[in-house]
C-alpha atoms as a PDB file:
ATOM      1  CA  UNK A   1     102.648 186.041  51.330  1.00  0.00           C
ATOM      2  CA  UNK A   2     100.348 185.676  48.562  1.00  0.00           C
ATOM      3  CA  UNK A   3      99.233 188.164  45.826  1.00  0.00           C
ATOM      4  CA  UNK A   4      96.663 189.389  47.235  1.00  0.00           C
ATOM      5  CA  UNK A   5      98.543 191.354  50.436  1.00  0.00           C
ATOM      6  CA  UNK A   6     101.563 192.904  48.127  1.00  0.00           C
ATOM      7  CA  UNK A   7     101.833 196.645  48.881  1.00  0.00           C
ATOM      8  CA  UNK A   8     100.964 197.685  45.786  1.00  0.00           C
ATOM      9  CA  UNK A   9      97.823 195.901  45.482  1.00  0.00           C
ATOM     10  CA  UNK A  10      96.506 196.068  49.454  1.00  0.00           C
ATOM     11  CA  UNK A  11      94.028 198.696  50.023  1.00  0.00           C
ATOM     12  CA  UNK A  12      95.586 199.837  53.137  1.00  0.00           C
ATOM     13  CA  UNK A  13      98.869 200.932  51.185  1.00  0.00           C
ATOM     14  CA  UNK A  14     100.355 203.682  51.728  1.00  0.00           C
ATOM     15  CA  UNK A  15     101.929 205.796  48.776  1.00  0.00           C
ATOM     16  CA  UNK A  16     105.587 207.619  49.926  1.00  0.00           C
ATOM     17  CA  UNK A  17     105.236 211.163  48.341  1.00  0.00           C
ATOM     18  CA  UNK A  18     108.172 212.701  49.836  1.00  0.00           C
ATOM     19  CA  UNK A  19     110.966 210.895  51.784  1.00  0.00           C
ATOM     20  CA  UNK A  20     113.386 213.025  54.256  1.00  0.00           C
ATOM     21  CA  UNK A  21     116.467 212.609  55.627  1.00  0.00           C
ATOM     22  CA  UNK A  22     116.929 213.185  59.049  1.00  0.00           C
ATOM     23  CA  UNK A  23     120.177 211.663  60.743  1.00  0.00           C
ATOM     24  CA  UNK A  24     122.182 209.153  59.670  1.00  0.00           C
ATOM     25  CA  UNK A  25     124.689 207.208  62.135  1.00  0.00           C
ATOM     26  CA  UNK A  26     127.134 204.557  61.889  1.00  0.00           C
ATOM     27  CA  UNK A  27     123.985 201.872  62.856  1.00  0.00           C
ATOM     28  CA  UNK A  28     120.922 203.718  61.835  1.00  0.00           C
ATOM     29  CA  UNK A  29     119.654 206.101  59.295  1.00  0.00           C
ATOM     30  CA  UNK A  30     116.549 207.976  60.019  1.00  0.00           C
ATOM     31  CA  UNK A  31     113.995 209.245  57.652  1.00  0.00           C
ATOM     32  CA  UNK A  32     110.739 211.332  57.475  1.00  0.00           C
ATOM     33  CA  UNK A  33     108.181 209.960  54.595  1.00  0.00           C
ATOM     34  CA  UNK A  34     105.384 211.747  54.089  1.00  0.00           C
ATOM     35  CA  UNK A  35     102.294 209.322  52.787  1.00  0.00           C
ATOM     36  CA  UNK A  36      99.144 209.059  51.135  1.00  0.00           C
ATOM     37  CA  UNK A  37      96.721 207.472  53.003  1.00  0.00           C
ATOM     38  CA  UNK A  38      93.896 205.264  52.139  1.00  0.00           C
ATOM     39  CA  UNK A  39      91.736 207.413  52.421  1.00  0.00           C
ATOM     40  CA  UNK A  40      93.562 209.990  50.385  1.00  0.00           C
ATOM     41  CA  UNK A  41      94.772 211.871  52.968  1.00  0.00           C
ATOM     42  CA  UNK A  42      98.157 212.884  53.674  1.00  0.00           C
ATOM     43  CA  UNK A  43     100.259 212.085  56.780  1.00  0.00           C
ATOM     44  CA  UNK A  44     104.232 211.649  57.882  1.00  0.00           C
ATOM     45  CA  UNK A  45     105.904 208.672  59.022  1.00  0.00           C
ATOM     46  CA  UNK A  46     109.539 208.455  61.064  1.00  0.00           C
ATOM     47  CA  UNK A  47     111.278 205.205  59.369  1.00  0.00           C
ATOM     48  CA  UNK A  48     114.358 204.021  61.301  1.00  0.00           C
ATOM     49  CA  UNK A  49     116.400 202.568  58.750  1.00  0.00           C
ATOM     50  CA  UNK A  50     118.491 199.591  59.964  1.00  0.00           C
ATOM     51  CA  UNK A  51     121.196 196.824  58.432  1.00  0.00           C
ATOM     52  CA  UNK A  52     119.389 193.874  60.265  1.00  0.00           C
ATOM     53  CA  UNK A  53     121.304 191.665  62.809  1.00  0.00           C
ATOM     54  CA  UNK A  54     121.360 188.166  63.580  1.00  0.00           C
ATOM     55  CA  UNK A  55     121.163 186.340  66.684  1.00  0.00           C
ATOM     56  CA  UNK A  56     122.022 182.418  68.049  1.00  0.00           C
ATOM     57  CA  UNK A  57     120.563 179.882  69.984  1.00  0.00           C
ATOM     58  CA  UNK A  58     123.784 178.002  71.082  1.00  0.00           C
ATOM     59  CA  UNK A  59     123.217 175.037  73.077  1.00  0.00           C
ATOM     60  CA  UNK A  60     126.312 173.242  75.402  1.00  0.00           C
ATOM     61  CA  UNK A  61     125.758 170.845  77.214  1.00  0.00           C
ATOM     62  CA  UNK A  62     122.081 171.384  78.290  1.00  0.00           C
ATOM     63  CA  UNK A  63     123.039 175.066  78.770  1.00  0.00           C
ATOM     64  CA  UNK A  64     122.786 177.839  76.747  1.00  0.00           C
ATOM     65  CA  UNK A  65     125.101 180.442  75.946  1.00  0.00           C
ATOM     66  CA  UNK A  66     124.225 183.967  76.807  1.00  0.00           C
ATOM     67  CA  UNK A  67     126.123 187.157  76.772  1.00  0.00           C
ATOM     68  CA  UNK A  68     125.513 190.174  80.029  1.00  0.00           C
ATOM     69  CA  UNK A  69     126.361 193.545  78.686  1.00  0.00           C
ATOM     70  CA  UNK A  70     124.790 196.812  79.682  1.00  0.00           C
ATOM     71  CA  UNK A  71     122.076 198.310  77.110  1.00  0.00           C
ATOM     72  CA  UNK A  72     122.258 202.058  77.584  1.00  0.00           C
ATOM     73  CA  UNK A  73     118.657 202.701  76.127  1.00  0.00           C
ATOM     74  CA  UNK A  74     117.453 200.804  78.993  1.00  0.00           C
ATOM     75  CA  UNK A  75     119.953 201.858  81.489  1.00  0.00           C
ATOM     76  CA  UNK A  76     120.635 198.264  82.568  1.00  0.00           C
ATOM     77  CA  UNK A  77     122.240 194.961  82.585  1.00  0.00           C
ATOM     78  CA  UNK A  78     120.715 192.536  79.724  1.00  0.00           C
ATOM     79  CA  UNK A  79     121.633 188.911  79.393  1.00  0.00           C
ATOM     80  CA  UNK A  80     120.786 187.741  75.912  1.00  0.00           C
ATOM     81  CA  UNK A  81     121.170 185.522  73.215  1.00  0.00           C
ATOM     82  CA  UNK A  82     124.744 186.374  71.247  1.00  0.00           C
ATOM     83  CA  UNK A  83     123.988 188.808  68.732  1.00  0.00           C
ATOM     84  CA  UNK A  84     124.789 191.474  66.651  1.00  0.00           C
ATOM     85  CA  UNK A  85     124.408 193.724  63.317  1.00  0.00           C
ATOM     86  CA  UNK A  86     124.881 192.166  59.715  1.00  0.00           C
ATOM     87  CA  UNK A  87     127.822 193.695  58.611  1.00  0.00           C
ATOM     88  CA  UNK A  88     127.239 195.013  54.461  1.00  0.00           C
ATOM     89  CA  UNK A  89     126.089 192.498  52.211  1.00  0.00           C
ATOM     90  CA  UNK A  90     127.072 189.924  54.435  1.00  0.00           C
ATOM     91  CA  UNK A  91     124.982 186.889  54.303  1.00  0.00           C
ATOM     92  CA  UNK A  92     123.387 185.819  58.231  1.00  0.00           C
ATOM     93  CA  UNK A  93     124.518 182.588  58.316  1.00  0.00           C
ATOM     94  CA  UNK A  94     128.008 183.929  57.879  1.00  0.00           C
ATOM     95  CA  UNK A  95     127.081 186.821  60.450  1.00  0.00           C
ATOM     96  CA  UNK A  96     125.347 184.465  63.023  1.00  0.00           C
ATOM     97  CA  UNK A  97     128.867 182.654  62.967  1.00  0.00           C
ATOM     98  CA  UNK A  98     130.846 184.961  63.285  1.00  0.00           C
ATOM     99  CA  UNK A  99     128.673 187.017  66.285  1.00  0.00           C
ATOM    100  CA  UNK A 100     128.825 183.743  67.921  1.00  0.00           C
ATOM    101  CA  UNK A 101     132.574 183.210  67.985  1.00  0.00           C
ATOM    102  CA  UNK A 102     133.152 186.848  68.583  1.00  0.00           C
ATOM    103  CA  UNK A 103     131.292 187.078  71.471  1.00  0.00           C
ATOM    104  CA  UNK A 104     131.319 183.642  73.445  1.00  0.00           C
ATOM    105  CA  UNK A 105     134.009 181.903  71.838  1.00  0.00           C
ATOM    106  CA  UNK A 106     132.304 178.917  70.455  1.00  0.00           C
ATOM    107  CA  UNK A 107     132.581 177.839  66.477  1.00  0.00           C
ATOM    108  CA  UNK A 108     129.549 176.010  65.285  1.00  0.00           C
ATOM    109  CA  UNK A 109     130.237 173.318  63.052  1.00  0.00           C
ATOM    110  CA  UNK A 110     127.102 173.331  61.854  1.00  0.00           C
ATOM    111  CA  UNK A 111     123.889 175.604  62.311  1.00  0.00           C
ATOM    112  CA  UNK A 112     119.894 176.019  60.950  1.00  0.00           C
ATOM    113  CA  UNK A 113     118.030 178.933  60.857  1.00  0.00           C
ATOM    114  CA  UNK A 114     115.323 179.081  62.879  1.00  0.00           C
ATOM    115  CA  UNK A 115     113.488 182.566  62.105  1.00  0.00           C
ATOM    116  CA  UNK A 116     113.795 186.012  60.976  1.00  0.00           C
ATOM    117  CA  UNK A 117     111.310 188.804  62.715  1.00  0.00           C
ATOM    118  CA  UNK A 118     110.953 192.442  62.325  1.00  0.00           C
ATOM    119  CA  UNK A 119     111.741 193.931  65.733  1.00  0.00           C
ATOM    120  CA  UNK A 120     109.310 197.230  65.479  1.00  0.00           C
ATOM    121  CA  UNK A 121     107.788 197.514  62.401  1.00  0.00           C
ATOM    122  CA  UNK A 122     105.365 200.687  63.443  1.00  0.00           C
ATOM    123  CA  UNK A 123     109.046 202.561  62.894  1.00  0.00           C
ATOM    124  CA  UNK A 124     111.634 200.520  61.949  1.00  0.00           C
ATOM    125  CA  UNK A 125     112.897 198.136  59.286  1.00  0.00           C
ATOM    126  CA  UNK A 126     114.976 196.043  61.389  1.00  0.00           C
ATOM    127  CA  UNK A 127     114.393 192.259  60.488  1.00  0.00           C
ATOM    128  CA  UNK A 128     116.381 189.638  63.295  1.00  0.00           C
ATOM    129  CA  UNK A 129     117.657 186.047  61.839  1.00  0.00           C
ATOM    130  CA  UNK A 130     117.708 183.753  64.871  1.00  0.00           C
ATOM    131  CA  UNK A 131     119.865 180.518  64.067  1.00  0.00           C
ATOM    132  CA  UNK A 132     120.110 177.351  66.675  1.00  0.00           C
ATOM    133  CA  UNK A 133     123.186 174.956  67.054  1.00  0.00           C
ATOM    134  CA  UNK A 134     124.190 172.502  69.315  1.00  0.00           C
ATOM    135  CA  UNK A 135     126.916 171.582  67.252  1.00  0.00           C
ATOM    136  CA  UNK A 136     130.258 173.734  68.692  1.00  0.00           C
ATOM    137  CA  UNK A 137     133.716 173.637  68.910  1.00  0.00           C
ATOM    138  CA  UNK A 138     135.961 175.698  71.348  1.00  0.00           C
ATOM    139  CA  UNK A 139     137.090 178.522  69.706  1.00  0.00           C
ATOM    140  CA  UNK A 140     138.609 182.025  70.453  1.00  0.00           C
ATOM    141  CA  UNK A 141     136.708 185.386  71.701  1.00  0.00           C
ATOM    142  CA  UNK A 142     137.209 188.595  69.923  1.00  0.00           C
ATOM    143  CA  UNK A 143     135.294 191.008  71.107  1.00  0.00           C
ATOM    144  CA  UNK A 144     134.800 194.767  69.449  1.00  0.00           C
ATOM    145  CA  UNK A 145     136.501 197.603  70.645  1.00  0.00           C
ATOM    146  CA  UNK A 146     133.690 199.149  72.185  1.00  0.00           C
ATOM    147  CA  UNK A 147     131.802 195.476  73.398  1.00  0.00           C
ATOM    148  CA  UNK A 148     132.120 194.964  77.358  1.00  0.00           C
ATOM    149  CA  UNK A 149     130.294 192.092  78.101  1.00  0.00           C
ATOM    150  CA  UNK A 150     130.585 188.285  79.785  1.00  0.00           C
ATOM    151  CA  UNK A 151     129.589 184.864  78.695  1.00  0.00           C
ATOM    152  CA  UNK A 152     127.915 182.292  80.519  1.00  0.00           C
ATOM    153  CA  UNK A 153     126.132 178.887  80.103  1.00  0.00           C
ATOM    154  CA  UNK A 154     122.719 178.867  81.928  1.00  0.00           C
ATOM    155  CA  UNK A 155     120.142 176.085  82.259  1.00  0.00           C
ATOM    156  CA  UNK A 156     116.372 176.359  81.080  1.00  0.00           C
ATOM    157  CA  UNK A 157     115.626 177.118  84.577  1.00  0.00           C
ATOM    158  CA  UNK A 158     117.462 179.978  85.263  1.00  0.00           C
ATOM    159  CA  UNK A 159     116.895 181.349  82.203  1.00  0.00           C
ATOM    160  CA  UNK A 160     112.932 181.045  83.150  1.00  0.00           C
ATOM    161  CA  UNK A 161     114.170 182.774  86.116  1.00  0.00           C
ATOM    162  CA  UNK A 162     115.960 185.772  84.448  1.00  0.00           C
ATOM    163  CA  UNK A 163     113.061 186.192  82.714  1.00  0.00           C
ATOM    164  CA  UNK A 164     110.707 186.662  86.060  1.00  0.00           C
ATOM    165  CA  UNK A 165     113.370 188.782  87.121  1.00  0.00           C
ATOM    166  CA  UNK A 166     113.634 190.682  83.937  1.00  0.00           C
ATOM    167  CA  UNK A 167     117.431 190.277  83.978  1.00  0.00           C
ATOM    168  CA  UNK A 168     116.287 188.759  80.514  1.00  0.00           C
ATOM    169  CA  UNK A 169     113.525 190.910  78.216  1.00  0.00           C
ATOM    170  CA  UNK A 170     114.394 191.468  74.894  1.00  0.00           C
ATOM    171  CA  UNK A 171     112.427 189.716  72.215  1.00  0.00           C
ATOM    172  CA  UNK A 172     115.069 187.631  70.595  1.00  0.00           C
ATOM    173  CA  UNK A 173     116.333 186.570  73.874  1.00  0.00           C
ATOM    174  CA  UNK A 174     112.831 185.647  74.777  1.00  0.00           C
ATOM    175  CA  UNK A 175     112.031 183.471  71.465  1.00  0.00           C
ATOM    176  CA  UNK A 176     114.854 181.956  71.689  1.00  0.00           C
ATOM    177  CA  UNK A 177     114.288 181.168  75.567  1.00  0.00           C
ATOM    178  CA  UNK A 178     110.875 179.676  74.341  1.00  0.00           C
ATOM    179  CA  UNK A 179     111.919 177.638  71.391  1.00  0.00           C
ATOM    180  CA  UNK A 180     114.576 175.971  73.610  1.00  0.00           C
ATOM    181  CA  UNK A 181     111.698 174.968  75.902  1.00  0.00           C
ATOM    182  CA  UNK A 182     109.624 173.815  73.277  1.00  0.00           C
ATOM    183  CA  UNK A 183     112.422 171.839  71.629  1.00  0.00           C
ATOM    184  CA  UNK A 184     113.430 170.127  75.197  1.00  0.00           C
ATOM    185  CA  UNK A 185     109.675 169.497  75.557  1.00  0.00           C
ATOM    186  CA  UNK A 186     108.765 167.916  72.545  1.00  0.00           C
ATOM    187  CA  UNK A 187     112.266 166.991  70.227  1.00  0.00           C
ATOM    188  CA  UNK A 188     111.452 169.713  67.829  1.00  0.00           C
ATOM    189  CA  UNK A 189     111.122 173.156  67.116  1.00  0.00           C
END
């Protein structure tokens, strides 16, 4: 980002006069800033405040790996990429390796970052570091006490067709869905 678009300097900036706190929970905090507008007007804004999590692209065999667990906010079976929260102040290579393992049993003996997005940024500060390997080992699952979920290997096609279906809709699941294709398209990313 150059100069030019810093916070401090953009004219669309908004100055925090006040910040509140509102909940906080073992994942997210929640906060109520109240802001100077441009226009010198005042306004409030509800921040979810959030560790970050990482998420990987792990390719066997032509397949890739994908976790089903149910997402209670939706109220519904998700397949997705493996994922999860960065634990604190660990680094997400170290996280994305670990998630992996955890949740599909697979080490990856080697692995490259791919991209880091913000998942909501109209009310959250969640960023997402999506890693890709096709470099894995068998290894040993260890799920969380609280994690129900299974682990599968699907093809580009039915993971085209989870999407129609909606089986598969979540943004990181989606890129990653997407970058695979691109990647088996063209060689690269």
């Amino acid at each position: 980002m150059s100069d030019h678009h810093t916070k401090s300097q953009h004219p669309f900036n908004e100055e925090t006069l006040e910040s509140k706190p509102i909940f906080q929970g073992k994942i997210i905090s929640l906060q109520v800033d109240t802001v100077r507008l441009p226009n010198g007007e005042t306004s409030t804004r509800e921040i979810v405040r959030h560790p970050g999590a990482v998420a990987v692209v792990a390719i066997v065999d032509n397949k890739m790996l994908v976790v089903e667990q149910f997402r209670k906010p939706l109220e519904k079976l998700q397949v997705e990429i493996p994922a999860g929260k960065l634990d604190a102040g660990e680094e997400p290579e170290a996280a994305a390796r670990r998630e992996l393992e955890e949740e599909t049993g697979y080490r990856a003996r080697s692995i490259e970052h791919l991209q880091s997005f913000s998942t909501s940024p109209g009310f959250a500060d969640e960023i997402v570091h999506v890693y890709f390997t096709d470099d894995l080992e068998q290894g040993d699952v260890h799920l969380d006490e609280d994690e129900f979920l299974t682990c599968e290997a699907i093809t580009l096609e039915q993971a085209q067709a989870y999407i129609k279906e909606g089986r598969i809709c979540d943004a990181k699941t989606l890129l990653a869905v997407y970058a695979w294709r691109l990647r088996t398209l063209t060689g690269s990313f």
